[in-house]
Protein backbone atom coordinates (compact mmCIF):
# COMPACT_ATOMS: atom_id res chain seq x y z
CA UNK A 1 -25.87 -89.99 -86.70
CA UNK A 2 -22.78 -88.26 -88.28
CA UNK A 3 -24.96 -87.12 -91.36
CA UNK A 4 -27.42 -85.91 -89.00
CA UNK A 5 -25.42 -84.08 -86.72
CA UNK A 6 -23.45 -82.57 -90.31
CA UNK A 7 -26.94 -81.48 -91.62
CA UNK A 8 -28.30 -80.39 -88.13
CA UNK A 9 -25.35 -78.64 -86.13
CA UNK A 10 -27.20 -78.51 -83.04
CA UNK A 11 -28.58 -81.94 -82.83
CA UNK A 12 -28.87 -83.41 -79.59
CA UNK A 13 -28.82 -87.64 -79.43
CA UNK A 14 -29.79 -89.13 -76.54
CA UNK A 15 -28.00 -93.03 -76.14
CA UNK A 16 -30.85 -95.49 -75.95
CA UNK A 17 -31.78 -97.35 -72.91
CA UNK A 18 -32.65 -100.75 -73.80
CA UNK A 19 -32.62 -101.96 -70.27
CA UNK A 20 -35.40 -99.64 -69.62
CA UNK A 21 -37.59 -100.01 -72.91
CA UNK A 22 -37.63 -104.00 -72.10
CA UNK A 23 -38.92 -103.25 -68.39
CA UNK A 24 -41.80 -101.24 -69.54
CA UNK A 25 -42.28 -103.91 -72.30
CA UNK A 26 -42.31 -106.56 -69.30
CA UNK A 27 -44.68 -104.07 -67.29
CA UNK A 28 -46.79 -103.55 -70.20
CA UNK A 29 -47.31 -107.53 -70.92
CA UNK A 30 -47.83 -108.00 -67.05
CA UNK A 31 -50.95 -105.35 -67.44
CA UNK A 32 -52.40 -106.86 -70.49
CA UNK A 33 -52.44 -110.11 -68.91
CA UNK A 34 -55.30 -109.16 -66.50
CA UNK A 35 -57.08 -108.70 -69.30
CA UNK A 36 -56.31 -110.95 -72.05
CA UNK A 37 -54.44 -113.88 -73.33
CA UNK A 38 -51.40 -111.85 -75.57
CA UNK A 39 -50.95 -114.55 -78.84
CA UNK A 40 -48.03 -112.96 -80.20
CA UNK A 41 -45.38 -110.75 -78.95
CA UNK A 42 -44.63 -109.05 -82.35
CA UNK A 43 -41.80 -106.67 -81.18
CA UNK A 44 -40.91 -104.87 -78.42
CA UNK A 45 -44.10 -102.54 -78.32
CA UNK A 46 -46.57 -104.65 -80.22
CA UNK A 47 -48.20 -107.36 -79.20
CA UNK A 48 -51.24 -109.50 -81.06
CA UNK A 49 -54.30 -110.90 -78.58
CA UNK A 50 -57.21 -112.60 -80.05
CA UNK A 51 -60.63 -111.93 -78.84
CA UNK A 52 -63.27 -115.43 -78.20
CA UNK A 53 -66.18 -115.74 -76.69
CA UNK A 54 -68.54 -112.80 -75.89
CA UNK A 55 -65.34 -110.32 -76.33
CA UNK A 56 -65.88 -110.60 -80.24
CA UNK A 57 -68.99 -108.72 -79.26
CA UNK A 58 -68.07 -105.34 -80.91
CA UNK A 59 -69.40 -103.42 -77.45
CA UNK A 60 -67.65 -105.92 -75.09
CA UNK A 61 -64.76 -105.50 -77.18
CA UNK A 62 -64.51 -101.53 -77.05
CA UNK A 63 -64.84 -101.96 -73.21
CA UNK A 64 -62.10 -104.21 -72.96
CA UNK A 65 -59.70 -102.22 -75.09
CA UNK A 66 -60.72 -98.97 -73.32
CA UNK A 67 -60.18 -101.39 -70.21
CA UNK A 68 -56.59 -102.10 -71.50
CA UNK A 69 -55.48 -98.60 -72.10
CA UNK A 70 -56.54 -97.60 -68.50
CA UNK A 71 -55.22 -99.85 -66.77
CA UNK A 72 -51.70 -98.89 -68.82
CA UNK A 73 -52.12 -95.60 -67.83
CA UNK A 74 -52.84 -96.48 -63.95
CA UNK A 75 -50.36 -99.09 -63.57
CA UNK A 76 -47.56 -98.55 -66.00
CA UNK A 77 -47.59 -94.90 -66.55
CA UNK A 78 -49.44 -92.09 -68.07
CA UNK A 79 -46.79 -90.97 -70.27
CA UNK A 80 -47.48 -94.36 -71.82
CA UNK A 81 -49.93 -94.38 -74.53
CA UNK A 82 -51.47 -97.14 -76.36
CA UNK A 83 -53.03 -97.71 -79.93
CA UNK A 84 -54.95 -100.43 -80.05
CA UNK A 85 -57.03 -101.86 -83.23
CA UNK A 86 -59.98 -103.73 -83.33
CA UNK A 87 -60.08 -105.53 -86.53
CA UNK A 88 -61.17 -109.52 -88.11
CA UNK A 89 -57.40 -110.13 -89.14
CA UNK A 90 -53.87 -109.12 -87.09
CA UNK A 91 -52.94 -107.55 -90.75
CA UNK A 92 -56.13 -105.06 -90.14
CA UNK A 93 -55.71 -104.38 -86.37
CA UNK A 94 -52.42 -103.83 -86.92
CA UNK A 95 -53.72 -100.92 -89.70
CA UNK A 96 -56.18 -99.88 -87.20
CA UNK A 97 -54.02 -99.43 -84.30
CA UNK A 98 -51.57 -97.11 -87.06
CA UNK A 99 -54.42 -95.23 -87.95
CA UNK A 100 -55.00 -92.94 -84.64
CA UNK A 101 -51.66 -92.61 -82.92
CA UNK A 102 -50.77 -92.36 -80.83
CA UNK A 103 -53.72 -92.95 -78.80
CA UNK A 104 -56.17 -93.75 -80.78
CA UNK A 105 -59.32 -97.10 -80.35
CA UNK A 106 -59.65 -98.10 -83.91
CA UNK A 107 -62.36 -100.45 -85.67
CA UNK A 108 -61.93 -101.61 -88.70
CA UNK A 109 -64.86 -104.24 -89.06
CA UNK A 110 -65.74 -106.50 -92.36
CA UNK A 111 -69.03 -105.11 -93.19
CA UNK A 112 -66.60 -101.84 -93.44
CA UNK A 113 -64.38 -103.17 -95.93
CA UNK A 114 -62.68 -101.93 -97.73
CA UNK A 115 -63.78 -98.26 -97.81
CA UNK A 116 -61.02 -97.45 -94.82
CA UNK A 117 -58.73 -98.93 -96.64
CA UNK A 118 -59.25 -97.04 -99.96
CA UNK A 119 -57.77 -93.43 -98.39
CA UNK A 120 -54.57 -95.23 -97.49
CA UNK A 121 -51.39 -95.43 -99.89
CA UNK A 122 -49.89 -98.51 -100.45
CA UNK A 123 -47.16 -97.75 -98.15
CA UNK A 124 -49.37 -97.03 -94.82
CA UNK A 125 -49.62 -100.40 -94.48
CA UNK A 126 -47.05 -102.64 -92.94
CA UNK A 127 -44.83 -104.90 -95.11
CA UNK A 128 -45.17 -102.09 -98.08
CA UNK A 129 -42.23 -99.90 -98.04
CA UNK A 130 -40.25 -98.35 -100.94
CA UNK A 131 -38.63 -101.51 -103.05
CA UNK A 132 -41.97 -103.09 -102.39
CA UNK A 133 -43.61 -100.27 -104.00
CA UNK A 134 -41.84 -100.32 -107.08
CA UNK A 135 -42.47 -104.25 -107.34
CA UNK A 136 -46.13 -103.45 -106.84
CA UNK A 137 -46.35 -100.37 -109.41
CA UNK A 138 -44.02 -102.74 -112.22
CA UNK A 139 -46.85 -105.06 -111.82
CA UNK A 140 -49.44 -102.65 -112.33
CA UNK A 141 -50.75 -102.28 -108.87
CA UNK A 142 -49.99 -98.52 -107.69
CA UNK A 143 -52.81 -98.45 -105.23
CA UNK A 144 -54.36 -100.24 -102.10
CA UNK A 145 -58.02 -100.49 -104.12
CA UNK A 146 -55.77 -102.59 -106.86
CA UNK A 147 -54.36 -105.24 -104.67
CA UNK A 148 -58.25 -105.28 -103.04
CA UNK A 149 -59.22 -106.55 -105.75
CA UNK A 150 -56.29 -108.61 -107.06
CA UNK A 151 -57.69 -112.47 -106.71
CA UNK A 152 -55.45 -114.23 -103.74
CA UNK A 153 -53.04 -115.92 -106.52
CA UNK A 154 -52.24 -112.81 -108.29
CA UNK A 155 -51.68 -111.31 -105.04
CA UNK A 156 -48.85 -113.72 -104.99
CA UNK A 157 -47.67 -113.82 -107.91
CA UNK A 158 -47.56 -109.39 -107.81
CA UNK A 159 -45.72 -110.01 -104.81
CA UNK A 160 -43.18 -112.53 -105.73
CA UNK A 161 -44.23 -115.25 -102.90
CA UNK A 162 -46.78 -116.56 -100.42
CA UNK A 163 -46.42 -113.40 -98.77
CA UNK A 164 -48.00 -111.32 -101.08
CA UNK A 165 -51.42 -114.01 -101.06
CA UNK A 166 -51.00 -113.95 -96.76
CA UNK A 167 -51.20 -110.06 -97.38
CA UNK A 168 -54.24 -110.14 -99.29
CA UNK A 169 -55.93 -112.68 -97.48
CA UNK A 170 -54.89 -110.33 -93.72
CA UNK A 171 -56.38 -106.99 -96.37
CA UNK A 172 -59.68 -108.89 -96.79
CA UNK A 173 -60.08 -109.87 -92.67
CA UNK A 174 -58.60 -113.23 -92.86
CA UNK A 175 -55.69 -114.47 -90.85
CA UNK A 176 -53.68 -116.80 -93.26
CA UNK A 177 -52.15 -120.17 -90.78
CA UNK A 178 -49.22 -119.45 -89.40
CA UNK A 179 -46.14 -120.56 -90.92
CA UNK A 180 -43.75 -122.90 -89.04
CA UNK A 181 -39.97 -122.05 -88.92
CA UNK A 182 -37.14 -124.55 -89.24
């Protein structure tokens, strides 16, 4: 804040209200819960939900989600907006709820794969910032269409860990297991 307010004189901070961010976050999960079972709260204004049944239906799907967003707008507030992705992996809904904020109703389906995708630089997607970058590029792989088509133990091994054959597996529509903490 004190390099900010040195290279912008007439910055104005506002102090952050945490008490308030985790009541709409509360209000938020309370609205998508006449909807749909939420899976995984990822942070405060993500969460994951996996469709079953006749909701993996692409067209029962859309209405749901477009169900979702209204219902945040009736009941928690118009001012609140909500990207939400429709995608075979959480890696890709996650990319397809990035893609058209801050309102957007994203698809990104398998038999689309991976032309979306291909547009994108490496750090658009989550988990790829800077330092990840450079590992990436030192290893050869400088855009998203070369770790597409990276096999999943290269992926890895580009990386440095499991995480970078999860990340290809979540790239190609696949949700790797979920890893148990101890």
């Amino acid at each position: 804040v004190g390099d900010a307010r040195r290279l912008c004189p007439g910055l104005i901070c506002v102090a952050a209200r945490h008490d308030v961010y985790v009541d709409y976050h509360y209000r938020i999960l309370d609205e998508l819960d006449r909807h749909i079972y939420v899976t995984k709260v990822c942070s405060v204004d993500e969460v994951a939900c996996e469709l079953i049944g006749p909701d993996r239906l692409l067209a029962n799907a859309m209405a749901l989600a477009k169900r979702i967003k209204a219902g945040i707008a009736e009941r928690v507030g118009v001012c609140m907006r909500s990207s939400i992705g429709l995608a075979p992996s959480r890696l890709l809904a996650k990319i397809a709820s990035d893609l058209h904020k801050p309102d957007g109703l994203t698809v990104l389906g398998a038999d689309l794969l991976p032309g979306p995708l291909l547009g994108l630089k490496p750090t658009d997607l989550p988990g790829i910032g800077r330092k990840m970058l450079r590992r990436l590029e030192a290893r050869g792989v400088a855009s998203v269409a070369d770790f597409w088509h990276l096999s999943p133990r290269r992926a890895r091994a580009v990386w440095g860990g499991i995480g970078g054959e999860h990340f290809w597996y979540g790239l190609h529509g696949v949700d790797p297991p979920e890893q148990e903490t101890r």
